[in-house]
N, C-alpha and C. Protein backbone atom coordinates (compact mmCIF):
# COMPACT_ATOMS: atom_id res chain seq x y z
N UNK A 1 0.83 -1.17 0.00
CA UNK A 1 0.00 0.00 0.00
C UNK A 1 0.89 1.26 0.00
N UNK A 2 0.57 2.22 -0.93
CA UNK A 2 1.04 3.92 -0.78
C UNK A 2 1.24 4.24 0.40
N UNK A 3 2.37 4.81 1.14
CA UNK A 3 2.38 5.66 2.11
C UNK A 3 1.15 7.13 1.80
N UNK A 4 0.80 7.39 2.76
CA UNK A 4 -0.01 8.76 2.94
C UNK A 4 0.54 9.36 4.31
N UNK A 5 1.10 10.62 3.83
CA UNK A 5 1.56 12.11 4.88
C UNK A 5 0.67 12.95 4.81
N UNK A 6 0.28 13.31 5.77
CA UNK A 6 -0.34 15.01 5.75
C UNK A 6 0.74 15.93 5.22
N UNK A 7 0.41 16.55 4.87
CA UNK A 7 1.31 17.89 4.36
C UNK A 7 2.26 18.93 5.70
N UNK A 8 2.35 18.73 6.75
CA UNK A 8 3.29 18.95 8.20
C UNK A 8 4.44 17.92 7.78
N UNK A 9 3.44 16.64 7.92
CA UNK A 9 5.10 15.46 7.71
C UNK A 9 5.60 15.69 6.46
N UNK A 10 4.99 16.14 5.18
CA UNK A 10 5.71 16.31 3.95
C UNK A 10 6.65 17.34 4.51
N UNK A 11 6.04 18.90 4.67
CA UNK A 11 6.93 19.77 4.61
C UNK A 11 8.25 19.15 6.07
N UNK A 12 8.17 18.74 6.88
CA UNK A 12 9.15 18.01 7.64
C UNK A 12 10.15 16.98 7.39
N UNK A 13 9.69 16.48 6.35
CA UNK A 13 10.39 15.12 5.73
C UNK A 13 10.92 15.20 4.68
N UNK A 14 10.23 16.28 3.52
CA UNK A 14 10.38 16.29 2.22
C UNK A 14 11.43 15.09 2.06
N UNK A 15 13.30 15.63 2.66
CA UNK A 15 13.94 14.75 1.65
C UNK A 15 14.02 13.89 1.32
N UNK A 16 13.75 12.84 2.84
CA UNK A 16 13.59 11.24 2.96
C UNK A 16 12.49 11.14 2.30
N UNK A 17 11.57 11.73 2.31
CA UNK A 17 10.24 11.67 1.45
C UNK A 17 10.79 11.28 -0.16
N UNK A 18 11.36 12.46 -0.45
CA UNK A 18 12.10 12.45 -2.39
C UNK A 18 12.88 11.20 -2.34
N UNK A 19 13.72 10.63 -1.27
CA UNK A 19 14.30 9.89 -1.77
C UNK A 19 13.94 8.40 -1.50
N UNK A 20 13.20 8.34 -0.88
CA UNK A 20 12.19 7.16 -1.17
C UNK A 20 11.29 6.79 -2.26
N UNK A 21 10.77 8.02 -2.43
CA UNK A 21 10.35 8.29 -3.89
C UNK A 21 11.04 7.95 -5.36
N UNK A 22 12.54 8.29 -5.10
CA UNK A 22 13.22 7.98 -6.07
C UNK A 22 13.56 6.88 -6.24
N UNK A 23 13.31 5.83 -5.29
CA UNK A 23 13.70 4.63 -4.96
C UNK A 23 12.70 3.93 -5.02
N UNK A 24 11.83 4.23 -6.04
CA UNK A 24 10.34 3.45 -6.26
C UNK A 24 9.54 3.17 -5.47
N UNK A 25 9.28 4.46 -3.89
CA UNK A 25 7.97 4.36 -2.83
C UNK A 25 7.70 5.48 -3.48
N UNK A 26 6.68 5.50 -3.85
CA UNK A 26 5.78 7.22 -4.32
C UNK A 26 5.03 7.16 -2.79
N UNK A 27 4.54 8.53 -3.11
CA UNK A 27 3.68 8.32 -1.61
C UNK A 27 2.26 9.62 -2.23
N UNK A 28 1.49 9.65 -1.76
CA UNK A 28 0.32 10.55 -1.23
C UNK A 28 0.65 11.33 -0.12
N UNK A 29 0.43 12.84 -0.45
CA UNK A 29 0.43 14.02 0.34
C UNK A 29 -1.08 14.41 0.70
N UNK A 30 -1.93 14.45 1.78
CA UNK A 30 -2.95 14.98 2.00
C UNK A 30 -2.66 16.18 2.95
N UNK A 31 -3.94 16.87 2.66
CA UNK A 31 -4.18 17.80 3.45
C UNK A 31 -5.87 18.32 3.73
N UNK A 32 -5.67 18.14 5.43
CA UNK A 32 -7.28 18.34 6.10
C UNK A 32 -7.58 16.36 5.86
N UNK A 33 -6.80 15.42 5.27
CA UNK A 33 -7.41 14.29 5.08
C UNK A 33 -7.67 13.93 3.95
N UNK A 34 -7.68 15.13 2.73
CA UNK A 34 -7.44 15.07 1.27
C UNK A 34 -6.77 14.95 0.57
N UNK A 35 -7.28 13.94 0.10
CA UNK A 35 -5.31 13.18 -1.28
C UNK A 35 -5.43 14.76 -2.19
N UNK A 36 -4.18 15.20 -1.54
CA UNK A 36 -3.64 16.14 -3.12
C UNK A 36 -2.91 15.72 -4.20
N UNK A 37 -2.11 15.06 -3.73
CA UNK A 37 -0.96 14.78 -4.66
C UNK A 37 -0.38 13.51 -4.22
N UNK A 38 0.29 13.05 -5.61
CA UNK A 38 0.81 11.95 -5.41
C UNK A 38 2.24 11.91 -5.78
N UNK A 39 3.29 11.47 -5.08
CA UNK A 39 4.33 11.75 -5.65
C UNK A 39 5.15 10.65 -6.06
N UNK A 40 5.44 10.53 -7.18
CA UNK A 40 6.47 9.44 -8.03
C UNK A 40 7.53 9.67 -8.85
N UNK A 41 8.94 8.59 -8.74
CA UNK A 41 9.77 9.42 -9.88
C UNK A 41 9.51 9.36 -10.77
N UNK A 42 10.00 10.12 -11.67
CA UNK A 42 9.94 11.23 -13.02
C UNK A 42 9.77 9.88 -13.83
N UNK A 43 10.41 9.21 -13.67
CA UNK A 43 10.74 7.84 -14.56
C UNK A 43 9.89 6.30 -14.57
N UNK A 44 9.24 6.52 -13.84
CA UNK A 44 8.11 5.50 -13.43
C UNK A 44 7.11 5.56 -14.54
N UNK A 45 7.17 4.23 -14.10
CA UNK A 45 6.19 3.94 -15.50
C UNK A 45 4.54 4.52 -15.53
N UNK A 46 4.02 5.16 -16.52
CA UNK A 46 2.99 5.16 -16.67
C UNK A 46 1.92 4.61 -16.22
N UNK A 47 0.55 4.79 -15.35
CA UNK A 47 -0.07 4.05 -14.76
C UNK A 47 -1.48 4.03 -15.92
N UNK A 48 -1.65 4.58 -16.80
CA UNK A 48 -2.62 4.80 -17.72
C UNK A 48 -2.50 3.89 -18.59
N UNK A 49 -3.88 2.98 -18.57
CA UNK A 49 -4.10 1.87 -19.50
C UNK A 49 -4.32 2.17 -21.16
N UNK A 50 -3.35 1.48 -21.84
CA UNK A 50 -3.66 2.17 -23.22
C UNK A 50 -4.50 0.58 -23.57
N UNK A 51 -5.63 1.38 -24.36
CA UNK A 51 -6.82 0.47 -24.88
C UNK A 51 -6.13 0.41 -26.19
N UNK A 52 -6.44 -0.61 -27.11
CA UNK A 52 -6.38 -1.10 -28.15
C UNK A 52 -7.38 -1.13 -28.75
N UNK A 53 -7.73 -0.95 -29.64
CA UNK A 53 -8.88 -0.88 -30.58
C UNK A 53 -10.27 -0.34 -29.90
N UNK A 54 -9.88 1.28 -29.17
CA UNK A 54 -10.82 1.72 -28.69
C UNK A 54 -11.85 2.61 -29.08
N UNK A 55 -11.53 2.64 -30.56
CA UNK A 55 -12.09 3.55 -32.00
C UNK A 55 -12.63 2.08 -32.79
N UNK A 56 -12.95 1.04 -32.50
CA UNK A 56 -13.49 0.35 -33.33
C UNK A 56 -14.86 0.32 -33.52
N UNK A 57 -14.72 0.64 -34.60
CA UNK A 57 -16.24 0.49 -35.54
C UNK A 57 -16.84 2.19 -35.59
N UNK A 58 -15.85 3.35 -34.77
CA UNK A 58 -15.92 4.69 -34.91
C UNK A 58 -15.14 5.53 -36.52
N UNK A 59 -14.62 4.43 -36.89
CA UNK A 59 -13.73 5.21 -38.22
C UNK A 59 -13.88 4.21 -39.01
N UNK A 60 -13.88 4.33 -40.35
CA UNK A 60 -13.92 3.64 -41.36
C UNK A 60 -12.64 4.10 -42.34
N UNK A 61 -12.12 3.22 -42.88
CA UNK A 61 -11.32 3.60 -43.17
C UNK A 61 -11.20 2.77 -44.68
N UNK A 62 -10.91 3.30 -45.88
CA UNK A 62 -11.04 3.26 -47.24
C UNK A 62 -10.22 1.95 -47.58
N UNK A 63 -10.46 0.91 -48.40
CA UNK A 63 -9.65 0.31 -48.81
C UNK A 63 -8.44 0.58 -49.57
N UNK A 64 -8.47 1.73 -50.32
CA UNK A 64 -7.47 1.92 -51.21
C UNK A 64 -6.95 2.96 -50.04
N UNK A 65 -6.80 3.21 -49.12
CA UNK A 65 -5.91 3.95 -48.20
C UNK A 65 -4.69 4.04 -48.51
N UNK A 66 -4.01 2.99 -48.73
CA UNK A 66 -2.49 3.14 -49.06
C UNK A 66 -1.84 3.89 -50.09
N UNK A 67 -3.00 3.90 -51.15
CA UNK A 67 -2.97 4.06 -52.24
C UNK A 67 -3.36 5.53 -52.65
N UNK A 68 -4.52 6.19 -51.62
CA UNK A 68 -4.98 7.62 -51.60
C UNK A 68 -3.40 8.76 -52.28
N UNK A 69 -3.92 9.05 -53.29
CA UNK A 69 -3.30 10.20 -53.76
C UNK A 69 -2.05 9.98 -54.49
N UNK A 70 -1.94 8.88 -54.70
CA UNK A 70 -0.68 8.14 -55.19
C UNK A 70 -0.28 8.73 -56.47
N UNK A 71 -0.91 9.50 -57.23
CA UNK A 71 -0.53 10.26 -58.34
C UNK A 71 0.02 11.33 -58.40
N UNK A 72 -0.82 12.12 -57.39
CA UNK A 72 -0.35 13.60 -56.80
C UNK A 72 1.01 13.37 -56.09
N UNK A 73 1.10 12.40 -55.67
CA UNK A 73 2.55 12.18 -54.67
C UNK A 73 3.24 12.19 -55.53
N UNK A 74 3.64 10.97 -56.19
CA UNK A 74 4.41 10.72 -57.52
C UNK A 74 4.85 12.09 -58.08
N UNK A 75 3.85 12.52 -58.66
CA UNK A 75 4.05 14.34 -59.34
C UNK A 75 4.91 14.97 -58.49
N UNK A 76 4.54 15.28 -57.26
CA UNK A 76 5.37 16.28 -56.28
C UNK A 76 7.06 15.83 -56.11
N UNK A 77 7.26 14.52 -56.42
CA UNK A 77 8.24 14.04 -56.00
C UNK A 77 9.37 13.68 -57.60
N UNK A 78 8.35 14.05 -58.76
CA UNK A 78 9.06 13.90 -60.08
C UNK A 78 9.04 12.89 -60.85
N UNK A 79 7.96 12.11 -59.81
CA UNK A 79 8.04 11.04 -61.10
C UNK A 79 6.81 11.14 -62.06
N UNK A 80 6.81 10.03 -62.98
CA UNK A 80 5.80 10.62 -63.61
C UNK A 80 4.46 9.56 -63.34
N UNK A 81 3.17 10.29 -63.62
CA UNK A 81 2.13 9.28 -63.19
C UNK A 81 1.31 9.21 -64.30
């Protein structure tokens, strides 16, 4: 489980605080009993779930896609179409 400080023991602790932190304990800062903040190093991994195919069936997308504009490209680039 997260450590949780009130914001007295943060401002009292900060450093051991940071460097626990840096050492992969993040912790929660409250204040009055309210999570403000959470603190983790810079380098920690992402906690946000990336969905996969979370646009499905929202976009359609052309069969000849690859192919869109393939003339105009060609032209811009000198060749001939």
């Amino acid at each position: 489980m997260m450590e949780i400080v009130n914001i007295h023991q943060a401002k009292t602790h900060l450093s051991r605080l940071i460097e626990r932190a840096s050492l992969g304990e993040p912790f929660i800062i409250t204040k009055a009993g309210k999570p403000m903040v959470k603190v983790i190093p810079i380098n920690a991994p992402d906690d946000q779930v990336r969905r996969l195919g979370f646009l499905t069936g929202q976009v359609q997308v052309p069969d000849d896609f690859d192919r869109m504009g393939e003339t105009e490209i060609e032209k811009l680039f000198g060749g001939e179409a």
